[in-house]
PDB file of N, CA and C in Angstrom:
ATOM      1  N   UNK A   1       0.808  -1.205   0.000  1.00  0.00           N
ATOM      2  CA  UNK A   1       0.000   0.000   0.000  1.00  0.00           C
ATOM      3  C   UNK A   1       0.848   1.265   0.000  1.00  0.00           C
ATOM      4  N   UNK A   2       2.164   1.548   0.553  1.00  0.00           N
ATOM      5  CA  UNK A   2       2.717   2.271  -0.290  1.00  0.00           C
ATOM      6  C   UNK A   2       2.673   3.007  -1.676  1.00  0.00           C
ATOM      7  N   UNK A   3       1.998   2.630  -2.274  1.00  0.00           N
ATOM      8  CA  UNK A   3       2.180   3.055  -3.726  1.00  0.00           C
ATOM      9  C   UNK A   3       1.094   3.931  -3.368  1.00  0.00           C
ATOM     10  N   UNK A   4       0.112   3.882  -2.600  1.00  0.00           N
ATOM     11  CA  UNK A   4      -1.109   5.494  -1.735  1.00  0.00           C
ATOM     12  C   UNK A   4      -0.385   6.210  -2.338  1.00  0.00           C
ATOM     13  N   UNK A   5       1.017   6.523  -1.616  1.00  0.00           N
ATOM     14  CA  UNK A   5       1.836   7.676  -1.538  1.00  0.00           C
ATOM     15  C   UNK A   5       3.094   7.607  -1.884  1.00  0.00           C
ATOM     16  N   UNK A   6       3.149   7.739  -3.287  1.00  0.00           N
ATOM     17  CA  UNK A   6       4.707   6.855  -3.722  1.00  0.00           C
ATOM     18  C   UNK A   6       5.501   7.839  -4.083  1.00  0.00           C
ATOM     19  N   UNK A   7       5.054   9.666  -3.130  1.00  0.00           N
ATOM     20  CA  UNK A   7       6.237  10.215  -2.599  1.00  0.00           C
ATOM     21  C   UNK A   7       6.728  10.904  -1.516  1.00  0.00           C
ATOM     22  N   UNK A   8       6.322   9.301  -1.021  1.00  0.00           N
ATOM     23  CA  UNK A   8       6.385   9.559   1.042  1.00  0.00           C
ATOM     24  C   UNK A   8       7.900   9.207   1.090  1.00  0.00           C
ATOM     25  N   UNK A   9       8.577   9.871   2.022  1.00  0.00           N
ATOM     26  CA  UNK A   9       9.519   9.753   2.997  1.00  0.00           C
ATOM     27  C   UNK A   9       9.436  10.223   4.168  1.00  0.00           C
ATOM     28  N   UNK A  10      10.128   9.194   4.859  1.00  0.00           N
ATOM     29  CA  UNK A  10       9.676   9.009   6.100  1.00  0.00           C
ATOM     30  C   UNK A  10      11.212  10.397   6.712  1.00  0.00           C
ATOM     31  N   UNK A  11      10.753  11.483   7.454  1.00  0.00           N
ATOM     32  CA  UNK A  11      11.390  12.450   7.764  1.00  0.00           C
ATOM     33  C   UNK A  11      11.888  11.990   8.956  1.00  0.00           C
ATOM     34  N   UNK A  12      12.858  12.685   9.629  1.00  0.00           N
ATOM     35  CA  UNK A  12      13.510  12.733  10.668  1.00  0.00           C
ATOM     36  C   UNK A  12      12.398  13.109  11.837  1.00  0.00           C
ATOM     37  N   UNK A  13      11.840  14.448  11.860  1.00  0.00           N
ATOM     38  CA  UNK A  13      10.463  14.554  12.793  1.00  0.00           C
ATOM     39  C   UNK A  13       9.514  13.619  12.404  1.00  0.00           C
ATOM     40  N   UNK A  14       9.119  13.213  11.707  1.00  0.00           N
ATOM     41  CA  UNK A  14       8.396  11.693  12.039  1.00  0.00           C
ATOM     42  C   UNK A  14       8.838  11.072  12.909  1.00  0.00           C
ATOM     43  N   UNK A  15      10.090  10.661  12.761  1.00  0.00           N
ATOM     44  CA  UNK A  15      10.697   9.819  14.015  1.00  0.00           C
ATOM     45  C   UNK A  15      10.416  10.142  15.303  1.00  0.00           C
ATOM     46  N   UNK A  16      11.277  11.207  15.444  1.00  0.00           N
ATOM     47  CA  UNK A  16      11.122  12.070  16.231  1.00  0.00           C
ATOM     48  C   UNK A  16       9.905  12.260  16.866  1.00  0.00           C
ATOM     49  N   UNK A  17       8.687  12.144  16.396  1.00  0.00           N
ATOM     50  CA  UNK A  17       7.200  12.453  16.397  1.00  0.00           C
ATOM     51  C   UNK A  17       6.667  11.246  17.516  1.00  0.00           C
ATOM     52  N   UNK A  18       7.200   9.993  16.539  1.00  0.00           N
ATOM     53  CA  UNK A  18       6.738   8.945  17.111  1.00  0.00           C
ATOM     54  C   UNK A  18       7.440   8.301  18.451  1.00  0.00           C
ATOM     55  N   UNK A  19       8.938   8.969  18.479  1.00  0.00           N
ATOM     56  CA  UNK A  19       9.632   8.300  19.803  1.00  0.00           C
ATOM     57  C   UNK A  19       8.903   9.531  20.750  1.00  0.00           C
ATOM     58  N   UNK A  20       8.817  10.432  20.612  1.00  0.00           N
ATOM     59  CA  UNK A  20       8.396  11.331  22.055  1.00  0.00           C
ATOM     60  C   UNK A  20       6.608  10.949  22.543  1.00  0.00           C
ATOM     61  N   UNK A  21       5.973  10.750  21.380  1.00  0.00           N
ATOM     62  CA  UNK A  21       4.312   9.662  21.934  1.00  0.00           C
ATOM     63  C   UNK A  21       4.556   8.718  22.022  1.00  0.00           C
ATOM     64  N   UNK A  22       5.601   7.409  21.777  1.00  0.00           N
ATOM     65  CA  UNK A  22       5.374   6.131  22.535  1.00  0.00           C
ATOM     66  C   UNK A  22       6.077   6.126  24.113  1.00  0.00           C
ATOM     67  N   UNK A  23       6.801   7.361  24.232  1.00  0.00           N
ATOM     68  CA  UNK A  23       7.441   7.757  25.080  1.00  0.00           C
ATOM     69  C   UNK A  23       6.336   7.867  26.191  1.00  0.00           C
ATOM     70  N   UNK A  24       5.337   8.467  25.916  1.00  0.00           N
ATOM     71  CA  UNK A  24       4.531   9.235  26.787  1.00  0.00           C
ATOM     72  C   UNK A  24       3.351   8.494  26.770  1.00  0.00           C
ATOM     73  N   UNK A  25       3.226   7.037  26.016  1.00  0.00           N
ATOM     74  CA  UNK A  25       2.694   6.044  25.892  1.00  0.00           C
ATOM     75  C   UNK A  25       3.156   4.932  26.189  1.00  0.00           C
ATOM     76  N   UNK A  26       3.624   4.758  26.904  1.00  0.00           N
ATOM     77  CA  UNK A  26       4.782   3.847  26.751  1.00  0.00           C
ATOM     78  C   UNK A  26       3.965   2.133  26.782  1.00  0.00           C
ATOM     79  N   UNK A  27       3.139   1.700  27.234  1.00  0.00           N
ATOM     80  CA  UNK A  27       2.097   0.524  26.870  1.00  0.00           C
ATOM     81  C   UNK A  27       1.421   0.546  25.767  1.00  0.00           C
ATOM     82  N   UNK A  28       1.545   1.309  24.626  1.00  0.00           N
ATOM     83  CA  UNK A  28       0.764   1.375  23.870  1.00  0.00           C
ATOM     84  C   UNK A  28       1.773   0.768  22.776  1.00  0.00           C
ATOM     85  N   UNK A  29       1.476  -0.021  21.491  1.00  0.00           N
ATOM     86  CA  UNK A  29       2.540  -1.056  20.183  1.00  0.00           C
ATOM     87  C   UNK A  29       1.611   0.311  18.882  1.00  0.00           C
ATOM     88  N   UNK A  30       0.300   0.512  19.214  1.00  0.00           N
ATOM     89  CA  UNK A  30       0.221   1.289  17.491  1.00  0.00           C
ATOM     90  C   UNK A  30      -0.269   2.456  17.868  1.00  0.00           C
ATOM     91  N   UNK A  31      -0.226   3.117  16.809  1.00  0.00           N
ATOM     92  CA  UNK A  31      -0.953   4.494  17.061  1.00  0.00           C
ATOM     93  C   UNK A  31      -1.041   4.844  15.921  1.00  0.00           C
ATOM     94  N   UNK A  32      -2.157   6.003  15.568  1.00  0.00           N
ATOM     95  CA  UNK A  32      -2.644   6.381  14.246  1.00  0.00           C
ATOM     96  C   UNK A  32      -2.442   7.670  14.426  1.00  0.00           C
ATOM     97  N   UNK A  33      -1.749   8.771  12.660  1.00  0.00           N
ATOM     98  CA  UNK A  33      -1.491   9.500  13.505  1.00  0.00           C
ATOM     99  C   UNK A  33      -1.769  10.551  12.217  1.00  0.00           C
ATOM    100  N   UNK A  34      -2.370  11.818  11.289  1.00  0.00           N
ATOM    101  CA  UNK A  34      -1.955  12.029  10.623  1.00  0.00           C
ATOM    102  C   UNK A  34      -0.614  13.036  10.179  1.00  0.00           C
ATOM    103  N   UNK A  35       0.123  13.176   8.962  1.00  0.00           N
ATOM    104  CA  UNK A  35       0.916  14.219   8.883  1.00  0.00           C
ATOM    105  C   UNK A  35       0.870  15.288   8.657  1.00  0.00           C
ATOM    106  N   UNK A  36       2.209  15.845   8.006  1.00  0.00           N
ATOM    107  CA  UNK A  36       2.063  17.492   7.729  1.00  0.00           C
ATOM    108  C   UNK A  36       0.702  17.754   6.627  1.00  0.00           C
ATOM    109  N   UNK A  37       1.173  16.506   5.615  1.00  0.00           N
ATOM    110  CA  UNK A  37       0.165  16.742   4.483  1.00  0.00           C
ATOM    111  C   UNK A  37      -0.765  16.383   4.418  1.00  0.00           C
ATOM    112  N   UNK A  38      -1.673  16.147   5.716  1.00  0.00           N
ATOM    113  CA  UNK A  38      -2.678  15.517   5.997  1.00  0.00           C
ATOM    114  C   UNK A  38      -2.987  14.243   5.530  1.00  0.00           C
ATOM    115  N   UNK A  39      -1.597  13.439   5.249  1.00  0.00           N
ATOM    116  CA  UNK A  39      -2.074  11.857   5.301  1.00  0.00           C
ATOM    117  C   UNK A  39      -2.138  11.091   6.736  1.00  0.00           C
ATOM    118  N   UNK A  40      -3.015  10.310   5.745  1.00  0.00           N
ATOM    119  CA  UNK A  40      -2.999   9.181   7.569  1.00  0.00           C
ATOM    120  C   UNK A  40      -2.064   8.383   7.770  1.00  0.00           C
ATOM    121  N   UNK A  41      -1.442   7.914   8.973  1.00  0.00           N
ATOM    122  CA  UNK A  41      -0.489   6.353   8.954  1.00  0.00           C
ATOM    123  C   UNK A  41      -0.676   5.676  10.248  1.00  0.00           C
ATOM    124  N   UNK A  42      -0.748   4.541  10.273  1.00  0.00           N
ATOM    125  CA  UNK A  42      -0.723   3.673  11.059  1.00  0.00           C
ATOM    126  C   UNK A  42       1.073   3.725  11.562  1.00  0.00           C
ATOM    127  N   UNK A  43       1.352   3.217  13.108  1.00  0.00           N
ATOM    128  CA  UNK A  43       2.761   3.043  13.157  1.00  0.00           C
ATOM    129  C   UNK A  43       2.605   1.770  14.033  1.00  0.00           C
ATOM    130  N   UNK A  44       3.261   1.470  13.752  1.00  0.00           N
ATOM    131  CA  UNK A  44       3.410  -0.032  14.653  1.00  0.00           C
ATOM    132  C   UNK A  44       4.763   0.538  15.575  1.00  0.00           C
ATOM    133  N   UNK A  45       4.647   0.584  16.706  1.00  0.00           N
ATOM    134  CA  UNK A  45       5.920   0.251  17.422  1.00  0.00           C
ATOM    135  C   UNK A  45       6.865  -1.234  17.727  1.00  0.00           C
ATOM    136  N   UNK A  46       7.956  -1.833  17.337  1.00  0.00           N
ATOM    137  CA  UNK A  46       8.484  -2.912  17.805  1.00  0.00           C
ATOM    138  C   UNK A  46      10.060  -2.366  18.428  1.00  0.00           C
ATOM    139  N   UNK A  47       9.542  -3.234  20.012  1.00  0.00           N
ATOM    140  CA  UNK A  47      10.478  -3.235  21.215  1.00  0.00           C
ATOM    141  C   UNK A  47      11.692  -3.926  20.514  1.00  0.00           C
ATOM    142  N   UNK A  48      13.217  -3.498  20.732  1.00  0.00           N
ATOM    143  CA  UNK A  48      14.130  -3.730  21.075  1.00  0.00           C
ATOM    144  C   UNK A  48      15.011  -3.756  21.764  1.00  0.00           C
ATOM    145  N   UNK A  49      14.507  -4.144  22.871  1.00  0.00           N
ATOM    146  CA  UNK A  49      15.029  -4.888  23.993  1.00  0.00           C
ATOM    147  C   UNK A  49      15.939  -3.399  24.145  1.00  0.00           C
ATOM    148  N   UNK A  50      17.616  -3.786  24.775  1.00  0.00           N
ATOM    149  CA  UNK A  50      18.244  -2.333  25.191  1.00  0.00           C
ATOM    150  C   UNK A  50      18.523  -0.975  23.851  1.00  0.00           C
ATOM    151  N   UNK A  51      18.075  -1.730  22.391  1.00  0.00           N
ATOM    152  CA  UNK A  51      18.244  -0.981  21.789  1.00  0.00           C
ATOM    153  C   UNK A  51      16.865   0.104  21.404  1.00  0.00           C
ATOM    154  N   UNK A  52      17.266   1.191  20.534  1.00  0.00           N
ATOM    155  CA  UNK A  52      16.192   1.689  19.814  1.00  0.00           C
ATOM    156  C   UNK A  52      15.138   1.158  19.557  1.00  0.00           C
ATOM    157  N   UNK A  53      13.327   1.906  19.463  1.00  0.00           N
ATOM    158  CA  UNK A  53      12.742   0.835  19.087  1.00  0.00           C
ATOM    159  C   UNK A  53      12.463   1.436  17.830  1.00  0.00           C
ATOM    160  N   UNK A  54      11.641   0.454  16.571  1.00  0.00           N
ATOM    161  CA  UNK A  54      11.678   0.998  15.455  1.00  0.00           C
ATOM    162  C   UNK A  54      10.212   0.865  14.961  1.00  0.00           C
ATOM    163  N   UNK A  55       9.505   1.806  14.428  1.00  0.00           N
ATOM    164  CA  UNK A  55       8.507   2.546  14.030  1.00  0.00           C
ATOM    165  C   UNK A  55       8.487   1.757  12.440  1.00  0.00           C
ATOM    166  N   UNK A  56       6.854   1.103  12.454  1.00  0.00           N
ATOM    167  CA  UNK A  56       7.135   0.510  11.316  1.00  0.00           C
ATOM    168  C   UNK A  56       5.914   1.461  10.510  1.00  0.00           C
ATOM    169  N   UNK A  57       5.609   1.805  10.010  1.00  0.00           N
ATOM    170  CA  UNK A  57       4.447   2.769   9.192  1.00  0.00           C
ATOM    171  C   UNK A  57       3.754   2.414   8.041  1.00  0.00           C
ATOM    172  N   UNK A  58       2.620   2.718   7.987  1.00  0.00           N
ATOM    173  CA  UNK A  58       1.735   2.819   6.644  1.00  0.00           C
ATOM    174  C   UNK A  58       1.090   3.030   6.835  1.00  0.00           C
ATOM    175  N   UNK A  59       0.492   3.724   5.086  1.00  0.00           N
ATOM    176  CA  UNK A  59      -0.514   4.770   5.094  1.00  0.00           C
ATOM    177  C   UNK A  59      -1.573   4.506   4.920  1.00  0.00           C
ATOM    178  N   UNK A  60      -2.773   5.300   5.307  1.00  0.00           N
ATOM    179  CA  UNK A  60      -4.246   4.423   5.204  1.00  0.00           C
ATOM    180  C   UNK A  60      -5.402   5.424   4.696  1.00  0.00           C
ATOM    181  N   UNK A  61      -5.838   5.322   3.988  1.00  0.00           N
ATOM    182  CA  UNK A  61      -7.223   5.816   3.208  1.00  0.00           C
ATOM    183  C   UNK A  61      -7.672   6.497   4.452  1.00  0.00           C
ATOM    184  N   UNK A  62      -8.814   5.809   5.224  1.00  0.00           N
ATOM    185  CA  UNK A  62      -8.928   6.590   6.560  1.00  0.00           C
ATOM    186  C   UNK A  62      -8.653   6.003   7.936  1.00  0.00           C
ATOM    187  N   UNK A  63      -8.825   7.117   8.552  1.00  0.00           N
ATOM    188  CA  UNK A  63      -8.405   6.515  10.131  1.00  0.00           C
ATOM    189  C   UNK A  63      -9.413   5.192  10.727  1.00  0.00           C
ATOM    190  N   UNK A  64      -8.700   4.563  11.643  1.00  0.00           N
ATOM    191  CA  UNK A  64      -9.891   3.380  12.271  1.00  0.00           C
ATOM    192  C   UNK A  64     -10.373   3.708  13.274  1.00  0.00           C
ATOM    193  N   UNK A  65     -11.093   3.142  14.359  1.00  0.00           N
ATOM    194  CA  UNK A  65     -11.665   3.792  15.588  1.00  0.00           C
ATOM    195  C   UNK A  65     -10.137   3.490  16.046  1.00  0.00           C
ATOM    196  N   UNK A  66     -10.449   4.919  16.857  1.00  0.00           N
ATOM    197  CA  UNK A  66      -9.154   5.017  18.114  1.00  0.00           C
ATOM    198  C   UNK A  66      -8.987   3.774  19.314  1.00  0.00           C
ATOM    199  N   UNK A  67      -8.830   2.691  19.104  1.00  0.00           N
ATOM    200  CA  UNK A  67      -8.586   2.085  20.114  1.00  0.00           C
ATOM    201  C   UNK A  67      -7.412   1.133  19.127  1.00  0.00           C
ATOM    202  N   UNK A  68      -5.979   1.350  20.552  1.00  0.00           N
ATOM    203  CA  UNK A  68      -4.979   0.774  19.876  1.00  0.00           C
ATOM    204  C   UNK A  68      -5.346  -0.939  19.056  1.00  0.00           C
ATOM    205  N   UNK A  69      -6.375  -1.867  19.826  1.00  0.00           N
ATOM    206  CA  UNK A  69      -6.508  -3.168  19.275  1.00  0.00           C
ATOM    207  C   UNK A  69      -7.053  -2.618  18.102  1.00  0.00           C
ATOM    208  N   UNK A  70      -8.012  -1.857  17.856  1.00  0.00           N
ATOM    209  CA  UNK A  70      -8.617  -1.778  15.884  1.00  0.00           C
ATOM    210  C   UNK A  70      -7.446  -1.249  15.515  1.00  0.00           C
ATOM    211  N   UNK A  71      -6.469  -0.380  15.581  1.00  0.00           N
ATOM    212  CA  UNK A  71      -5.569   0.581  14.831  1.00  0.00           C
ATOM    213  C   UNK A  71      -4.448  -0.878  14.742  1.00  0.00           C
ATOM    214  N   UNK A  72      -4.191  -1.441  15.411  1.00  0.00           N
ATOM    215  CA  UNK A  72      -3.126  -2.989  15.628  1.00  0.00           C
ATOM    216  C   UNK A  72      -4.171  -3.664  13.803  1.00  0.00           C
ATOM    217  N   UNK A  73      -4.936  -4.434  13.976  1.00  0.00           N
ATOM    218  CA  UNK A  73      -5.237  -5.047  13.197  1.00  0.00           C
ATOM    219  C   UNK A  73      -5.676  -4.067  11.406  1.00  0.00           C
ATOM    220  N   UNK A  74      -6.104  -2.834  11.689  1.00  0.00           N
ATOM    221  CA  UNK A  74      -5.967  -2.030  10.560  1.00  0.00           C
ATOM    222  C   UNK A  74      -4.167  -1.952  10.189  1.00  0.00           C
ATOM    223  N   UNK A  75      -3.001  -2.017  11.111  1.00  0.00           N
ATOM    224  CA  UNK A  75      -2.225  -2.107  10.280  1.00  0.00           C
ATOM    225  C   UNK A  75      -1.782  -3.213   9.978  1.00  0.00           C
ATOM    226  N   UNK A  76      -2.015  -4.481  10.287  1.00  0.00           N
ATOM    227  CA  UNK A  76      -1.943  -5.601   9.716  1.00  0.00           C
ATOM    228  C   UNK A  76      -2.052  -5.704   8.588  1.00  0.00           C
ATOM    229  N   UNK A  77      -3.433  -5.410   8.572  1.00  0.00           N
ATOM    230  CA  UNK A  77      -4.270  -5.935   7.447  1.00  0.00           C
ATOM    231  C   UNK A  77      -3.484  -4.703   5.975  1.00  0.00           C
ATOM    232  N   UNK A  78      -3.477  -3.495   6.687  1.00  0.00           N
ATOM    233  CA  UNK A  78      -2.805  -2.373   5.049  1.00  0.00           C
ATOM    234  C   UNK A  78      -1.518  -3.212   4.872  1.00  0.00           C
ATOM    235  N   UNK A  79      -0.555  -3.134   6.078  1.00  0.00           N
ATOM    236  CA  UNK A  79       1.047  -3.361   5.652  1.00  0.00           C
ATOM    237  C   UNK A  79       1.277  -4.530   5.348  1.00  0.00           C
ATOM    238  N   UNK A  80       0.604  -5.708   5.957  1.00  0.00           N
ATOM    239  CA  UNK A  80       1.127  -6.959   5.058  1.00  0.00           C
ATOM    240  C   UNK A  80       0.207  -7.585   4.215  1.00  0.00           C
ATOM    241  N   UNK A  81      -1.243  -7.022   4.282  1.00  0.00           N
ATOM    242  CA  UNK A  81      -2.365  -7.564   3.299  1.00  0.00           C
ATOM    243  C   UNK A  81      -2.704  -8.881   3.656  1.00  0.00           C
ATOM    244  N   UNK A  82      -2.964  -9.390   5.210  1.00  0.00           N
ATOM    245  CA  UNK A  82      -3.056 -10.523   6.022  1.00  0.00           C
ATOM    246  C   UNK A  82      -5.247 -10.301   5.663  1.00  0.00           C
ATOM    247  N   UNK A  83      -5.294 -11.666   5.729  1.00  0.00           N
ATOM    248  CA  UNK A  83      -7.054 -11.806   6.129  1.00  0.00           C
ATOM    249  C   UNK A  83      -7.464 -11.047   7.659  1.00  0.00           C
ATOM    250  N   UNK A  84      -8.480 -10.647   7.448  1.00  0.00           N
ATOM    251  CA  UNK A  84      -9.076 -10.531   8.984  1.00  0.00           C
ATOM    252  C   UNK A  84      -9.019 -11.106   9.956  1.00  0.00           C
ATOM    253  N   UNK A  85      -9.049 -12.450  10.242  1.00  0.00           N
ATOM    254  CA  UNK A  85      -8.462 -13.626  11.015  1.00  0.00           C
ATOM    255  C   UNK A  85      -7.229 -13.501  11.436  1.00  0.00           C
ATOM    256  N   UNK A  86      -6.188 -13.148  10.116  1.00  0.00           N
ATOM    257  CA  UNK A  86      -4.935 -13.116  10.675  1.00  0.00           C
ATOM    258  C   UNK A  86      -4.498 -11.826  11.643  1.00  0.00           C
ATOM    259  N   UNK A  87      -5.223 -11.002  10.729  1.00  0.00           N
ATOM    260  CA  UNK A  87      -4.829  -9.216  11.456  1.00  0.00           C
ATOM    261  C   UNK A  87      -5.302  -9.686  13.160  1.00  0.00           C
ATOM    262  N   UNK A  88      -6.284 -10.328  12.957  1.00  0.00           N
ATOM    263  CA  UNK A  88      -6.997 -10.317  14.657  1.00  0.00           C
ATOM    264  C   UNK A  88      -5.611 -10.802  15.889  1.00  0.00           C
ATOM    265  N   UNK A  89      -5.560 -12.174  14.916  1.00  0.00           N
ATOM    266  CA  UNK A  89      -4.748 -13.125  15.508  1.00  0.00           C
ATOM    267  C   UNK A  89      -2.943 -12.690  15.874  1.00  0.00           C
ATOM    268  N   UNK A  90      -2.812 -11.758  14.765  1.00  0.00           N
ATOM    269  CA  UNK A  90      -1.691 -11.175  14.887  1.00  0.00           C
ATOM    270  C   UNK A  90      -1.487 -10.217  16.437  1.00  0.00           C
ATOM    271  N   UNK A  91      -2.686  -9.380  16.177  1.00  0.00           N
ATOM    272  CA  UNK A  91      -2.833  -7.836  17.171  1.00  0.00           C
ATOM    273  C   UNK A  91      -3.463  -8.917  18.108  1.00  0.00           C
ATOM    274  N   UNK A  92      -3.803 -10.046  18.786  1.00  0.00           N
ATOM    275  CA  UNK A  92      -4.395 -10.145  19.522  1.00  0.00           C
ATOM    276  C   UNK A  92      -2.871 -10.620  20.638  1.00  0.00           C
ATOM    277  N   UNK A  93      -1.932 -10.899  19.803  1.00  0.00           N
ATOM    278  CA  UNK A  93      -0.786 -11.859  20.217  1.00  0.00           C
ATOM    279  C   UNK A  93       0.094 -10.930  20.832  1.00  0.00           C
ATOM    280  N   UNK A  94       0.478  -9.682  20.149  1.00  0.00           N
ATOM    281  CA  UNK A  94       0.806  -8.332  20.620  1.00  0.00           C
ATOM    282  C   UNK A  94       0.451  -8.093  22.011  1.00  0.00           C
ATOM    283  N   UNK A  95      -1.101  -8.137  21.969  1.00  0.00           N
ATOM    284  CA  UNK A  95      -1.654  -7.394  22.864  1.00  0.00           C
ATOM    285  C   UNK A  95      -1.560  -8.044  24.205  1.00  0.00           C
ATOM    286  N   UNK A  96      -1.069  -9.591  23.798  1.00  0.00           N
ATOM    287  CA  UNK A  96      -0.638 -10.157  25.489  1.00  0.00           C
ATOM    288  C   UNK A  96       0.094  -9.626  26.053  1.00  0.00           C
ATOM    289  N   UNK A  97       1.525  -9.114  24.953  1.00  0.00           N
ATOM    290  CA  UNK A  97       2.402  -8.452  26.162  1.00  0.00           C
ATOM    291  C   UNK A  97       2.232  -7.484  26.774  1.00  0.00           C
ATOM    292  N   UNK A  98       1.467  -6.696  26.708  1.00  0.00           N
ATOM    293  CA  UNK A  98       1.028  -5.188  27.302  1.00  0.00           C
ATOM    294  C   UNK A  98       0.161  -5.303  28.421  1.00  0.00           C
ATOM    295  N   UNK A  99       0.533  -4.655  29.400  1.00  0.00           N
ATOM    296  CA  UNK A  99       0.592  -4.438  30.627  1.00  0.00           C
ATOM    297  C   UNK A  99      -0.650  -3.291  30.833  1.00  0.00           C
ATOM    298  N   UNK A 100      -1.556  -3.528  31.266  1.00  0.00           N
ATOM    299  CA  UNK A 100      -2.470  -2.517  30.675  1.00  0.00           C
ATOM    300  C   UNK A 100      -2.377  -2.150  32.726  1.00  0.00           C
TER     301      UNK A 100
END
């Protein structure tokens, strides 16, 4: 799904964007968020242990309901093009580790 926006780059304040809200989120793996140019993106956060964590992104037609489990399985389903079943099964597996 990339090709949405096939002249996105991903900026330095993006980054930036997304480490200071998972920061201040810190239990939370996705978040939906839009940009400068008013696109939408899904971000997946994945933990690395003592290192950096890394922000995985894609872009989405429209936003999903705000609750991190729908925004988890909406990016499933855009970034790897998984069935509904899987997106569930994926974000549901996530969602054990979080400490609510």
């Amino acid at each position: 799904m990339i090709a949405a926006f096939p002249d996105s780059i991903v900026a330095e304040s993006d980054h930036d964007d997304d480490s200071y809200w998972f920061a201040d989120h810190p239990k939370r793996r996705f978040r939906a968020k839009e940009d400068r140019q008013g696109r939408l993106w899904l971000v997946r956060r994945v933990l690395q242990g003592g290192d950096a964590d890394v922000f995985l992104r894609t872009p989405v037609a429209r936003r999903p309901i705000d609750s991190e489990f729908t925004i988890g399985v909406a990016w499933f389903q855009t970034a790897l093009r998984v069935s509904p079943e899987h997106a569930l099964k994926a974000t549901r597996k996530i969602m054990r580790g979080v400490r609510r």
